[in-house]
Protein backbone atom coordinates (compact mmCIF):
# COMPACT_ATOMS: atom_id res chain seq x y z
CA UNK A 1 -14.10 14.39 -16.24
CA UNK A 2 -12.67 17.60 -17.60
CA UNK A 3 -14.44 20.89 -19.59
CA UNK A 4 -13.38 22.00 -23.14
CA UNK A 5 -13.38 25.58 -24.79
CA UNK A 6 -17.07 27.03 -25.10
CA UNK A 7 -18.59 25.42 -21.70
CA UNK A 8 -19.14 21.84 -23.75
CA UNK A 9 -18.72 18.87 -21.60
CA UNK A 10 -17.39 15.21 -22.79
CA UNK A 11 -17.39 12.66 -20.50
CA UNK A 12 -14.30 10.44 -20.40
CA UNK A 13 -15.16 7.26 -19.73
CA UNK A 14 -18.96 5.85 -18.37
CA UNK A 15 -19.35 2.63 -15.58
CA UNK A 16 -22.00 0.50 -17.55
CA UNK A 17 -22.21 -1.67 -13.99
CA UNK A 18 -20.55 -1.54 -10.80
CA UNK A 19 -20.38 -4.67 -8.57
CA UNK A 20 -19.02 -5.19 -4.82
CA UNK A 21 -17.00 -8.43 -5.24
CA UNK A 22 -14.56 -10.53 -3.15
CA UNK A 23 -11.17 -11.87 -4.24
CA UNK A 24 -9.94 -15.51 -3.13
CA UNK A 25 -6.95 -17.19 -4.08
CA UNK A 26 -5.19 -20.17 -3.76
CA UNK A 27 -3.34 -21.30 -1.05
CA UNK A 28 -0.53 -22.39 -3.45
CA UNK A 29 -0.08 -25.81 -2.11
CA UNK A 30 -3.33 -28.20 -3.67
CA UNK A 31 -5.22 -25.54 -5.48
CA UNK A 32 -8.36 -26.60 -3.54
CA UNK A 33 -8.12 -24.71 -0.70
CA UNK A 34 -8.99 -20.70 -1.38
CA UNK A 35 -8.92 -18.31 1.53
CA UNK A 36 -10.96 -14.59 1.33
CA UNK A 37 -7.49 -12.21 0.37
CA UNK A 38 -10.11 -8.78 -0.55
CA UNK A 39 -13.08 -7.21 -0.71
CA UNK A 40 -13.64 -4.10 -3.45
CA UNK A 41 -15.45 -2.58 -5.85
CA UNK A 42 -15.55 -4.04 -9.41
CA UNK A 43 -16.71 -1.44 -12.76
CA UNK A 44 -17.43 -2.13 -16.32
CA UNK A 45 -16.57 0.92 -17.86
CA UNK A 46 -16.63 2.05 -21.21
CA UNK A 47 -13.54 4.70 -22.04
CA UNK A 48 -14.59 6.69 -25.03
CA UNK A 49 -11.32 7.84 -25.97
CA UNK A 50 -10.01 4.30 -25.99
CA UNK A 51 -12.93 3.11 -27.62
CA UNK A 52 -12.62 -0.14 -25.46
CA UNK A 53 -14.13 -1.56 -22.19
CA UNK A 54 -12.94 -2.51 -19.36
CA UNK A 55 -13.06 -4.02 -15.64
CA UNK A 56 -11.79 -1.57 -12.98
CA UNK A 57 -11.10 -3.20 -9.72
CA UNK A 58 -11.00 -0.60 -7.01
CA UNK A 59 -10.39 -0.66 -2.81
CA UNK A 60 -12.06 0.89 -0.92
CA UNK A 61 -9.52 1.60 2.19
């Protein structure tokens, strides 16, 4: 989030809903076995400047 001339203040992008999630994936031999890999934050944000939404995955280490 930055400032522009005159003290007016845009924000850059807005998190419509934020989510702890965990990722699992495959063990790559059957495709039936999935084992925890992560656990993070997931956002649905909206980037104004964009003008497009999308899923930001962040860890929290």
């Amino acid at each position: 989030m930055g400032q522009v001339p005159n003290g007016y203040y845009f924000p850059v992008s807005r998190s419509l809903s934020t989510a702890v999630v965990e990722l699992y994936l495959d063990d790559g031999t059957n495709k039936q076995n999935w084992n925890r890999h992560r656990c993070g934050i997931a956002c649905f944000v909206k980037d104004n400047p964009q003008k497009s939404y999308f899923i930001r995955l962040y860890d929290p280490k």
